[in-house]
N, C-alpha and C. Protein backbone atom coordinates (compact mmCIF):
# COMPACT_ATOMS: atom_id res chain seq x y z
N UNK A 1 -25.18 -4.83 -0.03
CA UNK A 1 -23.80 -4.38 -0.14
C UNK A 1 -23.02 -4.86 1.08
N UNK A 2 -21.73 -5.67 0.63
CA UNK A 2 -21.34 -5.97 1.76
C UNK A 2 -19.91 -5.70 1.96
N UNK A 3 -19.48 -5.11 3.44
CA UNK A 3 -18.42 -4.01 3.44
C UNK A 3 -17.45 -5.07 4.38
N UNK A 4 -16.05 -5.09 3.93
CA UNK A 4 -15.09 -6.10 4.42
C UNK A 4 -14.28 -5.05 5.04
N UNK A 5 -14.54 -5.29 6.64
CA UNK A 5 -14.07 -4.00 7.62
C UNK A 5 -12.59 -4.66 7.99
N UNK A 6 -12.45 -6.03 7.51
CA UNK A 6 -10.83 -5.95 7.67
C UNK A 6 -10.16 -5.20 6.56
N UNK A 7 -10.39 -5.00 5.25
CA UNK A 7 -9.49 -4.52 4.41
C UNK A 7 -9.55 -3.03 4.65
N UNK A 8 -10.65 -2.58 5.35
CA UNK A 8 -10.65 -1.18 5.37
C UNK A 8 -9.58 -1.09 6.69
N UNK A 9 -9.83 -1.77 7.59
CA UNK A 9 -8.82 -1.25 9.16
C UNK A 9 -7.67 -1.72 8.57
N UNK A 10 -7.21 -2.46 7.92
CA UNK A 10 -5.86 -2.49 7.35
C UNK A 10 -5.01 -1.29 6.76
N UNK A 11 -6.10 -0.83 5.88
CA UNK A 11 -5.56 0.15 4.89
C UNK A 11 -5.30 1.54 6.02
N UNK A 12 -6.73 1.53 6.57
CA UNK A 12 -6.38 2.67 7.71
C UNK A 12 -5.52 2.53 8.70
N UNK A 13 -5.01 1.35 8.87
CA UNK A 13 -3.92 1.11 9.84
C UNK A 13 -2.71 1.55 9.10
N UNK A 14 -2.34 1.16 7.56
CA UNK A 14 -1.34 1.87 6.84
C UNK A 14 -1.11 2.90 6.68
N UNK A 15 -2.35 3.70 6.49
CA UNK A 15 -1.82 5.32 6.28
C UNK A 15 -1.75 5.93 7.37
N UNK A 16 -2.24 5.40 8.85
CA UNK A 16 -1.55 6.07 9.80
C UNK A 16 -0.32 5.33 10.17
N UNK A 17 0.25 4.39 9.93
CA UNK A 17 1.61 3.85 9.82
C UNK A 17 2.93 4.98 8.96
N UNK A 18 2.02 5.16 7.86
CA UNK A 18 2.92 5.73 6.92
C UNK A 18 3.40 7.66 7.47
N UNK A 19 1.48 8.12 7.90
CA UNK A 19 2.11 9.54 8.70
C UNK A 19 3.06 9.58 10.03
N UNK A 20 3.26 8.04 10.65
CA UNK A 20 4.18 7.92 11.34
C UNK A 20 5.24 8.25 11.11
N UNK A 21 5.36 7.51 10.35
CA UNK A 21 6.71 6.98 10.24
C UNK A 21 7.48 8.04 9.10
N UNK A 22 6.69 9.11 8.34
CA UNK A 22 7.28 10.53 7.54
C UNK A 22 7.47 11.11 8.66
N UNK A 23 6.59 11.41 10.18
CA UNK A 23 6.78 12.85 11.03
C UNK A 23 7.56 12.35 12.04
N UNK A 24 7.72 11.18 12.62
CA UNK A 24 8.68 10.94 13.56
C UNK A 24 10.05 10.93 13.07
N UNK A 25 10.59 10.75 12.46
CA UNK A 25 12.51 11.02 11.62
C UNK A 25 12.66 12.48 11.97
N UNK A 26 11.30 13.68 11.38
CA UNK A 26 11.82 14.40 11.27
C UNK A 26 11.61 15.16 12.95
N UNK A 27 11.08 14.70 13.50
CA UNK A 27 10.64 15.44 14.93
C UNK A 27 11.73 15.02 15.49
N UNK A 28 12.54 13.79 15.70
CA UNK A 28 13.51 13.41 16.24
C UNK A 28 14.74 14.14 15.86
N UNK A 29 14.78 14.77 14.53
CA UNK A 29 15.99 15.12 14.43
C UNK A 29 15.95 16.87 14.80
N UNK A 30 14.62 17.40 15.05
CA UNK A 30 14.61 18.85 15.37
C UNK A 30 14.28 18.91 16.52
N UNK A 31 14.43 17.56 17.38
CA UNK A 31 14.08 17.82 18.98
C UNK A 31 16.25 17.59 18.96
N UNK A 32 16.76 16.99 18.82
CA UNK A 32 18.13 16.82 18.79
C UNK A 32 18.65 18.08 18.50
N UNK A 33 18.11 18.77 17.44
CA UNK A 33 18.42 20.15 17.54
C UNK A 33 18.14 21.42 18.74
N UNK A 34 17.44 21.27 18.91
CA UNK A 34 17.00 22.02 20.07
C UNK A 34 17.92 21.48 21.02
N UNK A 35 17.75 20.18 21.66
CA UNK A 35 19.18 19.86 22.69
C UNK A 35 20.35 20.44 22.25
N UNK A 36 20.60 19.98 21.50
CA UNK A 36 22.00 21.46 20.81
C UNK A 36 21.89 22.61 21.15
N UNK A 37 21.38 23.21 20.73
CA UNK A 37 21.66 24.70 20.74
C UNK A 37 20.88 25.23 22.30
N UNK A 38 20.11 24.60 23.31
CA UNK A 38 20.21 24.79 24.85
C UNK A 38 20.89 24.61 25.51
N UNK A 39 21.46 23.23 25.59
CA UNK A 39 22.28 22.55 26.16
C UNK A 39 23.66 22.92 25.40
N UNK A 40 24.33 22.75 24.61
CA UNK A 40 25.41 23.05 24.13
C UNK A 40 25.80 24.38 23.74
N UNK A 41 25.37 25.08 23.72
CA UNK A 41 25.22 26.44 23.18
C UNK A 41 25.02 26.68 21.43
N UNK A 42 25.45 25.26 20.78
CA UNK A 42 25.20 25.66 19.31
C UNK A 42 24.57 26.88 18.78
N UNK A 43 25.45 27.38 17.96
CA UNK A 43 23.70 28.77 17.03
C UNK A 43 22.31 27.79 16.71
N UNK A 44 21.71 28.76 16.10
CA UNK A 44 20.87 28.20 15.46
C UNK A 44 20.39 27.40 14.18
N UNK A 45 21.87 27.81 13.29
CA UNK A 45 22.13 27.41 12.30
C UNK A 45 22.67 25.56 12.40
N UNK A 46 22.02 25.21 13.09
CA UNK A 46 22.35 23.61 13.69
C UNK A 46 20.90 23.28 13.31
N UNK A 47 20.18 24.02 13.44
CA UNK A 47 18.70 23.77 12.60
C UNK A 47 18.67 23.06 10.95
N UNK A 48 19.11 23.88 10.38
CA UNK A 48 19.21 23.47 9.16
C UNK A 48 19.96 22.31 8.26
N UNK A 49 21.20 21.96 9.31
CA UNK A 49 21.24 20.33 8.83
C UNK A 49 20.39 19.71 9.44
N UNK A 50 19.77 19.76 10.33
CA UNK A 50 18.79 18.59 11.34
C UNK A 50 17.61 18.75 10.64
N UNK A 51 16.81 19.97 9.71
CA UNK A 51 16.11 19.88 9.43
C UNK A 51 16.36 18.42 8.11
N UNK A 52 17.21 18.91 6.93
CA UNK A 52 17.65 18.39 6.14
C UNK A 52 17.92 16.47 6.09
N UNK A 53 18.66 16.57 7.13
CA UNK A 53 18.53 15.16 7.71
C UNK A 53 17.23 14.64 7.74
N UNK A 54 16.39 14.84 8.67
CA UNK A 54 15.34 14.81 8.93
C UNK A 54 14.05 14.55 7.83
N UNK A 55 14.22 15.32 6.99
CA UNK A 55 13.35 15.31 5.70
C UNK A 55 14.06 13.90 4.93
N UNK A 56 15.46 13.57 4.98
CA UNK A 56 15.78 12.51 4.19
C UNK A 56 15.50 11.28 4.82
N UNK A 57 15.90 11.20 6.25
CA UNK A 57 15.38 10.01 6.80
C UNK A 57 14.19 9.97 6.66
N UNK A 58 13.24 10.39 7.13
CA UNK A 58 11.38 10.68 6.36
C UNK A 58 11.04 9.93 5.38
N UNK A 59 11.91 10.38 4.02
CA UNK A 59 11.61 10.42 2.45
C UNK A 59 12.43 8.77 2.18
N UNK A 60 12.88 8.06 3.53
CA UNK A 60 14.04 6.97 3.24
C UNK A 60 12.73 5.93 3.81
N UNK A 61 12.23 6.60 4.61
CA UNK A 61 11.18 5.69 5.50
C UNK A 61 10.06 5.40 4.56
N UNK A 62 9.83 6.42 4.09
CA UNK A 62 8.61 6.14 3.39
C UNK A 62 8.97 5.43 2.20
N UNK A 63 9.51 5.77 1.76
CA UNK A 63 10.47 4.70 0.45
C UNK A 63 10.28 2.50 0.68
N UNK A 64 11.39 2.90 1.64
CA UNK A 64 10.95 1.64 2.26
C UNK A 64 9.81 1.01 2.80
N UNK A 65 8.76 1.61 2.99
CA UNK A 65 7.37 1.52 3.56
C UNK A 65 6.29 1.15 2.07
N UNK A 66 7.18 2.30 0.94
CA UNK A 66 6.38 1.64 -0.15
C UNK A 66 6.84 0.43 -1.21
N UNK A 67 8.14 0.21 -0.77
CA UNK A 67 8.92 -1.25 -1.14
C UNK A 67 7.92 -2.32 -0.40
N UNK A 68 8.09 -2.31 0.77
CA UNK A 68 7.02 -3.70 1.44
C UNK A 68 5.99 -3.49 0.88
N UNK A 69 4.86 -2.38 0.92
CA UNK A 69 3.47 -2.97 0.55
C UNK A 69 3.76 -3.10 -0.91
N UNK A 70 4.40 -2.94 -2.01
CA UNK A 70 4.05 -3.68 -3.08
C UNK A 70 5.11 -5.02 -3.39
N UNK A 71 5.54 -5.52 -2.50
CA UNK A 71 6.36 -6.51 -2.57
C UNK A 71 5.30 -7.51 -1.82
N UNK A 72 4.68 -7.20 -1.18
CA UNK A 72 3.21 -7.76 -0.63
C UNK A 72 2.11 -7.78 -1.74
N UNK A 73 1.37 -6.76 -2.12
CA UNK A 73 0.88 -6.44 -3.43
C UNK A 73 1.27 -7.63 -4.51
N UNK A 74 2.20 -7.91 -4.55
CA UNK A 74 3.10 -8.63 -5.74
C UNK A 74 3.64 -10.65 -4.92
N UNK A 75 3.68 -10.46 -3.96
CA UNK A 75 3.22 -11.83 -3.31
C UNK A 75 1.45 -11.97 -3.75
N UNK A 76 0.66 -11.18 -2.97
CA UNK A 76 -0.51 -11.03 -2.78
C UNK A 76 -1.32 -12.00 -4.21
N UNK A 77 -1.08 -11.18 -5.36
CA UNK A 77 -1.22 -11.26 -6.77
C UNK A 77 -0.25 -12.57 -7.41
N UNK A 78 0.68 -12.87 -6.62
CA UNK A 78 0.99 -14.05 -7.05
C UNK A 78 0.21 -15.80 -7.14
N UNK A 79 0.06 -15.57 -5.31
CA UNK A 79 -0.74 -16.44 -4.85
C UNK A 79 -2.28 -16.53 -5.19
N UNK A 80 -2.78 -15.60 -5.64
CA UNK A 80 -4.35 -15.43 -6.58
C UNK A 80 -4.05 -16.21 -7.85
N UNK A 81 -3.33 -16.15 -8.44
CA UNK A 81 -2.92 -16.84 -9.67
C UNK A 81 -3.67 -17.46 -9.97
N UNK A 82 -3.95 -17.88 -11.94
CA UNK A 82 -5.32 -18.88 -12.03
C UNK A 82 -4.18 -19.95 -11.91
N UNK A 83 -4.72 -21.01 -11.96
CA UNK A 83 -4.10 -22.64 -12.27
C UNK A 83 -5.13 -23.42 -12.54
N UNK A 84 -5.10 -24.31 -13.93
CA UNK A 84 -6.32 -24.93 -14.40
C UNK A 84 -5.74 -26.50 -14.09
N UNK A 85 -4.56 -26.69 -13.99
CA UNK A 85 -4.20 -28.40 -13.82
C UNK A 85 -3.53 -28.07 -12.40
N UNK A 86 -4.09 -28.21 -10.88
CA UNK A 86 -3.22 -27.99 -10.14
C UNK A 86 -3.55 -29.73 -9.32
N UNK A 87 -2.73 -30.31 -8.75
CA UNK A 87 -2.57 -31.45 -8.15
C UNK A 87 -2.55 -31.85 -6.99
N UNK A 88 -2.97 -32.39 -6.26
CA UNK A 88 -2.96 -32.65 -5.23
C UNK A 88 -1.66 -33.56 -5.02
């Protein structure tokens, strides 16, 4: 049995790419909150658009994250292609 440790560190390099890139949007936008409401005095109710935000930029990231890998996927599968008359 033989195990191709690049496709595996790839893939594992993606899905910690992908928990990146969902938890950082939203940590950024509830650390911005918090500067608000210490620093500025904002209520607390400054939470709840930042949360909101936050979850959409996330859900925008990951979106786009799953546009490239199957636009890759779909290169990928292109270039495999059979061809029975190909030419030099």
């Amino acid at each position: 049995m033989k195990t191709n440790w690049s496709q595996i560190f790839g893939q594992l390099t993606m899905v910690a790419q992908l928990g990146l890139s969902l938890a950082t949007p939203l940590l950024m936008c509830l650390l911005i909150c918090y500067l608000l409401t210490s620093r500025l005095g904002l209520g607390v109710w400054i939470y709840l658009p930042g949360f909101i935000l936050g979850l959409g930029s996330s859900a925008m990231s990951g979106y786009k994250m799953y546009l490239s890998v199957m636009k890759k996927e779909e290169k990928e599968k292109k270039d495999r292609g059979f061809s029975s008359n190909k030419h030099i």
